[in-house]
Protein backbone atom coordinates (compact mmCIF):
# COMPACT_ATOMS: atom_id res chain seq x y z
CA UNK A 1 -18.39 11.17 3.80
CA UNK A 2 -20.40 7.84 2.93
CA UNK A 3 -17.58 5.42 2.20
CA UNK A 4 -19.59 3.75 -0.52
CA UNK A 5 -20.35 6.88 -2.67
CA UNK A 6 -17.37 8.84 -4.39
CA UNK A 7 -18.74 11.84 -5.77
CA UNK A 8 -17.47 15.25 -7.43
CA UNK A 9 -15.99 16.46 -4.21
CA UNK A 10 -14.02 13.74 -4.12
CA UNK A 11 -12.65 13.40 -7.09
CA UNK A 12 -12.02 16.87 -7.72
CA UNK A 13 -9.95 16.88 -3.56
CA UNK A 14 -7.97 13.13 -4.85
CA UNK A 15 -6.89 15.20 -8.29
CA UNK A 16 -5.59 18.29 -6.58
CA UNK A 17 -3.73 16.70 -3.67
CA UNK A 18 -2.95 13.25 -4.79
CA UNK A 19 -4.36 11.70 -2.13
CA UNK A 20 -8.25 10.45 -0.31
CA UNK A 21 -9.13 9.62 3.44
CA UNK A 22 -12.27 8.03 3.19
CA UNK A 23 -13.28 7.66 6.71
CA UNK A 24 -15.32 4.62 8.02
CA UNK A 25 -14.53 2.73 4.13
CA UNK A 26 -12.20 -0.18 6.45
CA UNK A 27 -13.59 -1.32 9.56
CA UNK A 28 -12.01 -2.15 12.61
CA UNK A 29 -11.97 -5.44 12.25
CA UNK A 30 -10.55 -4.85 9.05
CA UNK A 31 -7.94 -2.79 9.67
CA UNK A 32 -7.12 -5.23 12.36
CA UNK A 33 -6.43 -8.16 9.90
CA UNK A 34 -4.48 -6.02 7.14
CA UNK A 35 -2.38 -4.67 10.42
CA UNK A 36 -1.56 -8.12 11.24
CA UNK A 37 -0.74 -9.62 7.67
CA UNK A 38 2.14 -6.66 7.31
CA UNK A 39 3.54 -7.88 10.90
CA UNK A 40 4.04 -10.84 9.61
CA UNK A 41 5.52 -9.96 6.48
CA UNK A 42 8.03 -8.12 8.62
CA UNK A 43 8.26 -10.92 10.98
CA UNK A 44 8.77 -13.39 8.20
CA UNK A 45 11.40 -11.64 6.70
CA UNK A 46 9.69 -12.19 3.07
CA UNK A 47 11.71 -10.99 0.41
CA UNK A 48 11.55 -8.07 -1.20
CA UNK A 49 11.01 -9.02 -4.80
CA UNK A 50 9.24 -13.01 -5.17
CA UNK A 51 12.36 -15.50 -5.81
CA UNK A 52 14.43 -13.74 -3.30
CA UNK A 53 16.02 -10.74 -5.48
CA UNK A 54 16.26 -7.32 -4.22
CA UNK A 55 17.49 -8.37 -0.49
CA UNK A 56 18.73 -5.29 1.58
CA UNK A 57 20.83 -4.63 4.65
CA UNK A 58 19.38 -4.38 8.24
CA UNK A 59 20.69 -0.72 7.83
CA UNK A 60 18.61 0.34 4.73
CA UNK A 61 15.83 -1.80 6.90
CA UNK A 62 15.57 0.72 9.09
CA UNK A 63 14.47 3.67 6.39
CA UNK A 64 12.21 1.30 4.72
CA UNK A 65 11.09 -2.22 4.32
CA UNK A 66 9.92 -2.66 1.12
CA UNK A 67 7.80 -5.64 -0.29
CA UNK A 68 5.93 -6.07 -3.81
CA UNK A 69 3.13 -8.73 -4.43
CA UNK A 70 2.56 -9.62 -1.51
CA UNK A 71 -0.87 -11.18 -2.07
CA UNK A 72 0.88 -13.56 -3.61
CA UNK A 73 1.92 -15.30 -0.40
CA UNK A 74 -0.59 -13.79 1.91
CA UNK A 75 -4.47 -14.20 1.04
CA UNK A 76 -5.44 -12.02 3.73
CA UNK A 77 -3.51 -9.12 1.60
CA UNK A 78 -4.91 -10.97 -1.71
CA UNK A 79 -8.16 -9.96 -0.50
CA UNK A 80 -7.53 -6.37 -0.08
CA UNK A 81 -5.70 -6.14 -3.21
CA UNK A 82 -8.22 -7.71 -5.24
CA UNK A 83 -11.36 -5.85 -3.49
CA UNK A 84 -13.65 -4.84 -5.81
CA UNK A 85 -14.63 -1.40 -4.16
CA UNK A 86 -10.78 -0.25 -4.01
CA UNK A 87 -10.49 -0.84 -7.58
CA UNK A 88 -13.66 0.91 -8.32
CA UNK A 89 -12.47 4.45 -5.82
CA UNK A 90 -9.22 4.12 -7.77
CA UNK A 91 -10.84 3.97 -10.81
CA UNK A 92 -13.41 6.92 -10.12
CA UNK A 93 -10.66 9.15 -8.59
CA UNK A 94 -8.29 8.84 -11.16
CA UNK A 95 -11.07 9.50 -13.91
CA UNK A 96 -9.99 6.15 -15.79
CA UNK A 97 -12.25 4.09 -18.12
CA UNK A 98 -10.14 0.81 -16.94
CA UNK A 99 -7.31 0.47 -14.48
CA UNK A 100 -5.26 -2.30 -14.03
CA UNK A 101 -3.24 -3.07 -10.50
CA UNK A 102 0.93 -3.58 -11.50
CA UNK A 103 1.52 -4.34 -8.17
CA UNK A 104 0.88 -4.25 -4.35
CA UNK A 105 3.93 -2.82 -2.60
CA UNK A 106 4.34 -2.67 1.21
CA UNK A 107 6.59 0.03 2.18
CA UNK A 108 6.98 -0.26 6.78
CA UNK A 109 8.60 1.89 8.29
CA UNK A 110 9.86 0.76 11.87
CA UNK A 111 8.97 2.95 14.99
CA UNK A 112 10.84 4.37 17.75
CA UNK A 113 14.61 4.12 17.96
CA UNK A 114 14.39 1.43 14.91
CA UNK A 115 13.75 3.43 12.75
CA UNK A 116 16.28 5.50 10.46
CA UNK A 117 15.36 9.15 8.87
CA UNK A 118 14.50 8.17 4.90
CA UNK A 119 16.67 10.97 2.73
CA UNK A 120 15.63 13.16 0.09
CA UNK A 121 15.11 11.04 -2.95
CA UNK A 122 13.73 10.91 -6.20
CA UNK A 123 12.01 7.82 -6.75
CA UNK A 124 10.22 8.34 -10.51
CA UNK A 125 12.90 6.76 -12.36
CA UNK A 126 12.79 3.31 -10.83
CA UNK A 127 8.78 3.14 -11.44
CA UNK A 128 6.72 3.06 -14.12
């Protein structure tokens, strides 16, 4: 697939499974830099929700860790979340005149023997 052309097939794959691998669309490099903005998120302990609210235990840390606007504090993810060609793949796949971006949200998951099994759970009510 040509990462700069979304087509038909595309579109038509994104709308019955919810979901797009476009293969070669992030370099190395870039995957590289995004990789290492989320470490330091994690490393950083930045808070869930900007002024602090939404803090968790280390416990529920280990299902998730969960982060919204981050490019707000991290231009390397400002980039990203801002990049023109995202918004225009999101746009074409979700066969929208406009679309607007509510929010980044980092969700990590820790590896290994970190990491806690995440539950069954319903998730719909708590986002638009």
């Amino acid at each position: 697939m040509n990462p700069n052309h979304i087509g038909a097939e595309e579109v038509e794959f994104f709308q019955g499974n919810g979901y797009l691998r476009i293969p070669g669309f992030f370099s190395k490099r870039e995957i590289a830099e995004l990789a290492d903005a989320l470490d330091r998120t994690v490393e950083e302990k930045r808070a869930r929700i900007l002024g602090g609210g939404g803090e968790t235990d280390d416990d529920y840390n280990r299902v998730f860790n969960q982060m919204v606007n981050l490019w707000v504090d991290y231009e390397v993810i400002r980039k990203y979340s801002f990049d023109a060609r995202l918004a225009e793949i999101a746009r074409k796949i979700s066969k929208c005149k406009r679309l607007v971006i509510y929010h980044d949200h980092g969700l990590i998951k820790p590896g290994g023997e970190q990491s806690k099994a995440t539950n069954w759970h319903q998730d719909a009510p708590y986002w638009p």
